[in-house]
Protein backbone atom coordinates (compact mmCIF):
# COMPACT_ATOMS: atom_id res chain seq x y z
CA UNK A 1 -33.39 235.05 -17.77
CA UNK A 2 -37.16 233.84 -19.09
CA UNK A 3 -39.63 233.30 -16.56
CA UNK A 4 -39.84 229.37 -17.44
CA UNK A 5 -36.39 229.39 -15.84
CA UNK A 6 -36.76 231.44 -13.26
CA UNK A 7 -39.70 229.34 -12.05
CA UNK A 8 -37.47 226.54 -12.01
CA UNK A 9 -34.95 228.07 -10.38
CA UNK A 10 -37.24 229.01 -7.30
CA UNK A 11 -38.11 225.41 -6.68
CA UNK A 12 -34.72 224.36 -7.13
CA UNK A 13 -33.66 226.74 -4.28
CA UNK A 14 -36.62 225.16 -2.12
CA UNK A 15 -36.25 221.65 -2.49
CA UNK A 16 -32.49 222.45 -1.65
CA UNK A 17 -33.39 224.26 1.16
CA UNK A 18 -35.75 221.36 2.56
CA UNK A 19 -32.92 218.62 2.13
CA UNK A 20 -30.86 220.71 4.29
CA UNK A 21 -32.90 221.62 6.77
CA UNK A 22 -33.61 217.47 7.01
CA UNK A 23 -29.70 216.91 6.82
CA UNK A 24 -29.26 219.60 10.12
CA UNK A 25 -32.62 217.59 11.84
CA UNK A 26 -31.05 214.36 11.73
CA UNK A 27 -28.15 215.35 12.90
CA UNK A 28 -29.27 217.16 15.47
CA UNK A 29 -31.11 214.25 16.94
CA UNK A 30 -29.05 211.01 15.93
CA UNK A 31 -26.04 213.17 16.88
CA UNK A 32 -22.96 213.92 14.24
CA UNK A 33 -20.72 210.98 15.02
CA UNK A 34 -23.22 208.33 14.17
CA UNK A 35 -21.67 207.19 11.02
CA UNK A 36 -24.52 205.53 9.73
CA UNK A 37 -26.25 208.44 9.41
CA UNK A 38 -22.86 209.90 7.74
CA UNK A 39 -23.38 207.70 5.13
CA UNK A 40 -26.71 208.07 4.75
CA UNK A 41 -26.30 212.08 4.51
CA UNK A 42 -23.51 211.19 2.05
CA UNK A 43 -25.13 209.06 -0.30
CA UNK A 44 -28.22 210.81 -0.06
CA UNK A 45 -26.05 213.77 -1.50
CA UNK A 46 -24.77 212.08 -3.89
CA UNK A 47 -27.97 211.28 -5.39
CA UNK A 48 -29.83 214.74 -5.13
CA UNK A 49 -26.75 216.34 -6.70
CA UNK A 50 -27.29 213.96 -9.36
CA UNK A 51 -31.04 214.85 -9.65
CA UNK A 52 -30.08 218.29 -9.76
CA UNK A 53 -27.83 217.64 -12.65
CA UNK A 54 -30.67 215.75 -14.33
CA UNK A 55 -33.58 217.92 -13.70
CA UNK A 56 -31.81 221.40 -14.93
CA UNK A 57 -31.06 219.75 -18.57
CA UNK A 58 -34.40 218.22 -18.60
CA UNK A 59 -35.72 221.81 -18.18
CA UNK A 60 -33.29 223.11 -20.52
CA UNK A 61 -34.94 220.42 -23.28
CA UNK A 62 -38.25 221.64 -21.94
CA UNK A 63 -37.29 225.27 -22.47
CA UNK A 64 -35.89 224.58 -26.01
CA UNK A 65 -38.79 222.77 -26.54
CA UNK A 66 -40.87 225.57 -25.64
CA UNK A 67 -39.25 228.38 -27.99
CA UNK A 68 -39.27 225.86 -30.65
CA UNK A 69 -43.17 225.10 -30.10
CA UNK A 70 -43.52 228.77 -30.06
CA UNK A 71 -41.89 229.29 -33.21
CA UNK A 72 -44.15 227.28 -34.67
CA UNK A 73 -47.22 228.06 -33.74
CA UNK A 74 -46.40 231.57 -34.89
CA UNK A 75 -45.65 230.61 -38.52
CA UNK A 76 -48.59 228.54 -38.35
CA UNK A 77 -50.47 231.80 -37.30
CA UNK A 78 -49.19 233.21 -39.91
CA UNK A 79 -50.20 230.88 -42.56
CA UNK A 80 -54.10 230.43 -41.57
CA UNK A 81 -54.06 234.38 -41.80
CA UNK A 82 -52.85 234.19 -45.02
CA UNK A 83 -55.58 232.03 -45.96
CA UNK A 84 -53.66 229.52 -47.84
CA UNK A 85 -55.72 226.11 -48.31
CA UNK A 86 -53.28 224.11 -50.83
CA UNK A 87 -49.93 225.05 -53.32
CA UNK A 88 -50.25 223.30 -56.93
CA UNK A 89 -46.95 223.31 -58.70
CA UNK A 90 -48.52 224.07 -61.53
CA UNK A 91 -51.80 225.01 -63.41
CA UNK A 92 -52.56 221.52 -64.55
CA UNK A 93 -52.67 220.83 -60.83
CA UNK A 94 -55.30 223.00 -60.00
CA UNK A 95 -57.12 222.73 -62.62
CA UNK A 96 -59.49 219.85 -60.99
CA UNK A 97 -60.33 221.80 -57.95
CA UNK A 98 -60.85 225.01 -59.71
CA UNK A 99 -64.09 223.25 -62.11
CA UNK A 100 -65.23 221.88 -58.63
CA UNK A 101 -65.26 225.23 -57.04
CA UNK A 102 -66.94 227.46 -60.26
CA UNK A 103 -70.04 224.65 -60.11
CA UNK A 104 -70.17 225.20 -56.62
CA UNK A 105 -69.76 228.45 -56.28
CA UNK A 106 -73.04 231.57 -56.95
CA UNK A 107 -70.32 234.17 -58.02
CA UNK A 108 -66.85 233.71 -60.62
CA UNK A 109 -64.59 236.49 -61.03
CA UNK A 110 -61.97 235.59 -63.89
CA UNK A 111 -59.00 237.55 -64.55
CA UNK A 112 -56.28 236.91 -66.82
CA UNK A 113 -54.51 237.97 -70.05
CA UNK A 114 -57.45 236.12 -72.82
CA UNK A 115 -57.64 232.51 -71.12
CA UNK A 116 -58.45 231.28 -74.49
CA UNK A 117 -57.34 227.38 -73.90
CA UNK A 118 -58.57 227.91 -70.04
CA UNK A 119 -62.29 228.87 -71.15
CA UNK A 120 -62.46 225.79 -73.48
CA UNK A 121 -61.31 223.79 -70.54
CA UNK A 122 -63.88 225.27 -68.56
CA UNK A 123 -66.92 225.17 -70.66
CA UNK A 124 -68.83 222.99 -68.62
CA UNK A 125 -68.71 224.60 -66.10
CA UNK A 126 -69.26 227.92 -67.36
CA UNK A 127 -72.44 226.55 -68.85
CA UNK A 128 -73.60 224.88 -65.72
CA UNK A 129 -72.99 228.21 -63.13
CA UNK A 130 -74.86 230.09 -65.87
CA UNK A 131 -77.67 227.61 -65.66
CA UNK A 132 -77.78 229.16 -61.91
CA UNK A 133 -80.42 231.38 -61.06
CA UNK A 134 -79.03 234.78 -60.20
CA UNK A 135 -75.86 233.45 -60.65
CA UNK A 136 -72.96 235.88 -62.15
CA UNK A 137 -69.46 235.40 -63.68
CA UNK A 138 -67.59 238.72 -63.98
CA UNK A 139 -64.73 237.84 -66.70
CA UNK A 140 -61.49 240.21 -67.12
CA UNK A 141 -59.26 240.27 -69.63
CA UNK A 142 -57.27 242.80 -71.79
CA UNK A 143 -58.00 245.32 -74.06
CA UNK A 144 -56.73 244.91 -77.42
CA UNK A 145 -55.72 248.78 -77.09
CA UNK A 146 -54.17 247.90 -73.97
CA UNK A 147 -50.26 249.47 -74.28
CA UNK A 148 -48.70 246.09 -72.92
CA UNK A 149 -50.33 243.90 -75.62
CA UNK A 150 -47.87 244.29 -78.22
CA UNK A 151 -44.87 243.49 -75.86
CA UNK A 152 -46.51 240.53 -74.37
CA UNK A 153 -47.24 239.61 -78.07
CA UNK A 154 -43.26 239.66 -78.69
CA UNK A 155 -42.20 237.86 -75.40
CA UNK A 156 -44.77 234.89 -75.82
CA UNK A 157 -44.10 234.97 -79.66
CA UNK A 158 -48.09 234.87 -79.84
CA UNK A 159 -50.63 237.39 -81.58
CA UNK A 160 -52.52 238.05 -78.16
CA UNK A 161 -55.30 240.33 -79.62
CA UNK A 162 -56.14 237.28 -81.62
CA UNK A 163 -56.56 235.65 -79.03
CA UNK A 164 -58.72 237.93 -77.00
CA UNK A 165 -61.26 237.76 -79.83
CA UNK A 166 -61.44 234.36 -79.93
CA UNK A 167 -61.90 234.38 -75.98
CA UNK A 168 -64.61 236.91 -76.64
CA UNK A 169 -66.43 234.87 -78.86
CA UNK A 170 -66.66 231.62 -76.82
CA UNK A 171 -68.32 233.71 -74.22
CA UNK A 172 -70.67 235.14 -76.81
CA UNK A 173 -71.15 232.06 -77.97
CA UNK A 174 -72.16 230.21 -74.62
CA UNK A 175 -74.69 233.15 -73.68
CA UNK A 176 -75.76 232.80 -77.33
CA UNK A 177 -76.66 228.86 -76.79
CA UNK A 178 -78.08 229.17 -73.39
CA UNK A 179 -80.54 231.64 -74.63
CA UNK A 180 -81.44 229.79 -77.28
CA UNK A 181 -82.29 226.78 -75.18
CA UNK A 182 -83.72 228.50 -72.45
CA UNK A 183 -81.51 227.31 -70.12
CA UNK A 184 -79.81 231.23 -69.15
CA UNK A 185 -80.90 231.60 -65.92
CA UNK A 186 -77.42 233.73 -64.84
CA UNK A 187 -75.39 236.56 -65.89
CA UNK A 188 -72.44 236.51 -67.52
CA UNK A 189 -70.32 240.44 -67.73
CA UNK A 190 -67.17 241.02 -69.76
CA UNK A 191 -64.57 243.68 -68.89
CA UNK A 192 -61.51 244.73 -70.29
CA UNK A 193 -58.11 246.05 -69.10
CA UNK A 194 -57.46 249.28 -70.97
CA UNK A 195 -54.18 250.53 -68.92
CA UNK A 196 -53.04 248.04 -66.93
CA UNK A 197 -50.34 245.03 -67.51
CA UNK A 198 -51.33 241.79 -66.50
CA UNK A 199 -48.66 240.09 -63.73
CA UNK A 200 -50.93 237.76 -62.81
CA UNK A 201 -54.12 235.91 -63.32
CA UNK A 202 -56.87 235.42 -60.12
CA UNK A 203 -60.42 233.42 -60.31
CA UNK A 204 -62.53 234.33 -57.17
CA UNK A 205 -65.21 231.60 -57.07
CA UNK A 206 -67.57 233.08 -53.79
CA UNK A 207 -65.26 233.23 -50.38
CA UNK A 208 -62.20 230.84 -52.63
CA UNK A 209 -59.23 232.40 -54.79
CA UNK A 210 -56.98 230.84 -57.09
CA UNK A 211 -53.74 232.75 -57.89
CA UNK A 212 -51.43 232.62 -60.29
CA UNK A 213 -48.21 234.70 -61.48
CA UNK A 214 -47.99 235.06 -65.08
CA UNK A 215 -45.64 233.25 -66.77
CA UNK A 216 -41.89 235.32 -68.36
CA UNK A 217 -40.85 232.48 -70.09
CA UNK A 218 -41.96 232.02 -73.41
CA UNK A 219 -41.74 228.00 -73.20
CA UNK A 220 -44.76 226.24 -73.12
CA UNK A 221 -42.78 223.50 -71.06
CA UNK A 222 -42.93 225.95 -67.56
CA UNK A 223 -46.28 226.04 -66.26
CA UNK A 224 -47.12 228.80 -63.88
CA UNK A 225 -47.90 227.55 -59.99
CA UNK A 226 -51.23 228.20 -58.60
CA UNK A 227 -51.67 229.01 -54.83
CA UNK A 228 -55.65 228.54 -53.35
CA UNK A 229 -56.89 230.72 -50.53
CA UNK A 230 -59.75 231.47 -48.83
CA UNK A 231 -61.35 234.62 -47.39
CA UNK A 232 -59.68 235.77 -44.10
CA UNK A 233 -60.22 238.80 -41.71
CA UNK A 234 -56.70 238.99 -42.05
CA UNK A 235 -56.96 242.30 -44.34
CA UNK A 236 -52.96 241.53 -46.01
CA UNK A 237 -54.43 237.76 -46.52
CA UNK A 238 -54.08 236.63 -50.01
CA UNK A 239 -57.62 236.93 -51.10
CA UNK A 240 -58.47 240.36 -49.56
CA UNK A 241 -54.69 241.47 -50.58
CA UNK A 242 -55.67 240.88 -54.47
CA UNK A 243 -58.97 241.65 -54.21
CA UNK A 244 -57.76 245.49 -52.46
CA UNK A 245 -55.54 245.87 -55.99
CA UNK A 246 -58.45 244.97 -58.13
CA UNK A 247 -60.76 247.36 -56.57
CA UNK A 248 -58.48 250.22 -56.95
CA UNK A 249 -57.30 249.65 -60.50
CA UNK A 250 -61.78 249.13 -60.99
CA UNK A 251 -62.15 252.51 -59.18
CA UNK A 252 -58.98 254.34 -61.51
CA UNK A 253 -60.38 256.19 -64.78
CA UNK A 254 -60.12 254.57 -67.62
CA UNK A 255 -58.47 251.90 -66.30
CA UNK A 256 -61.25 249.00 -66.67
CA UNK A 257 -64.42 249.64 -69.07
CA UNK A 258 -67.36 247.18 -69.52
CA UNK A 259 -67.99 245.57 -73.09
């Protein structure tokens, strides 16, 4: 029996206990032939039983009430350690919130396959965080001698390594420009994924991730879903969960090389 119930129980038993006790009093000193008080006692019954009847469901709800409230507040629990601050159903979704967060963010880690169409999208605000003093964007992507490249070429009917180069260039290209202008005030590193398939893409702007699972359709019509988080101490939270993978795969030889 839970201890909600057992409470209850207790001052069940006392309040039962008190009637009678009052029942045996009044008897004693009105005397048990005064049928007045017979019908008192009797009606009074009648109505405590019913309170009785009323009182133990109403605890029952309460007690129902209780696990259920308790259920919830666990899975909500769960969820802020998990870090999750909004779902997007897909990329387009996110795509909004994700410029807002790289221009307000000091740091941008990008990881993904080439992001070629995702930089150009981006380009403002690529330019603008590099504008930054001591600002940094860290930018991942695969190696053209990566072993996975060709496959992913296949399934997505796309040449990928293409791709990378022209996602490498834009990058070039930007630093190129803000130099020129004088207007590079941050850093901007490229990396590449030399061993390593790529099941999904991440972009870490400061204490803020954005996840996404790569597509394995070949369709442009499915869009991947996007999932935002923010840092937790919860160390199996989203953002410090991907960010415990990346470290190790940074840490592996051979696995990730600077350009």
């Amino acid at each position: 029996m839970d201890a909600y119930l057992k409470i209850f129980t207790c001052k069940l038993t006392v309040y039962t206990l008190v009637v009678i006790l009052l029942i045996i009093l009044s008897i004693w000193i009105f005397g048990s032939d005064n049928q007045l008080l017979l019908v008192a006692i009797s009606i009074g019954t009648s109505v405590y039983a019913s309170f009785l009847v009323g009182a133990f469901f109403q605890n029952l709800m309460k007690e129902d009430f209780s696990k259920e409230h308790f259920a919830i507040m666990q899975h909500k629990d769960a969820f802020n350690d998990s870090g999750i601050i909004k779902y997007y159903g897909n990329f387009k979704l996110a795509t909004y919130d994700l410029k807002k967060s790289i221009q307000n963010s000091q740091k941008v880690t990008i990881y993904f396959t080439y992001g070629y169409s995702l930089l150009n999208s981006l380009s403002e605000e690529i330019n603008s965080l590099l504008r930054k003093k001591d600002a940094e964007i860290n930018v991942f992507m695969l190696s053209k001698k990566n072993p996975f490249i060709d496959n992913l070429s296949d399934l997505w009917k796309l040449k990928v390594k293409s791709k990378i180069t022209e996602s490498q260039e834009i990058l070039d290209h930007k630093v190129s420009e803000l130099k020129k202008r004088g207007e590079l005030n941050g850093k901007l590193n490229k990396y590449q994924i030399l061993k390593y398939p790529i099941n999904y893409s991440f972009y870490i702007c400061d204490d803020v991730i954005y996840f996404s699972p790569s597509k394995m359709y070949e369709s442009k019509e499915w869009v991947p879903l996007v999932i935002k988080a923010q840092k937790t101490i919860n160390k199996e939270g989203i953002y410090n969960k991907i960010l415990g993978e990346f470290d190790l795969m940074r840490k592996s030889n051979g696995g990730i090389d600077k350009i």
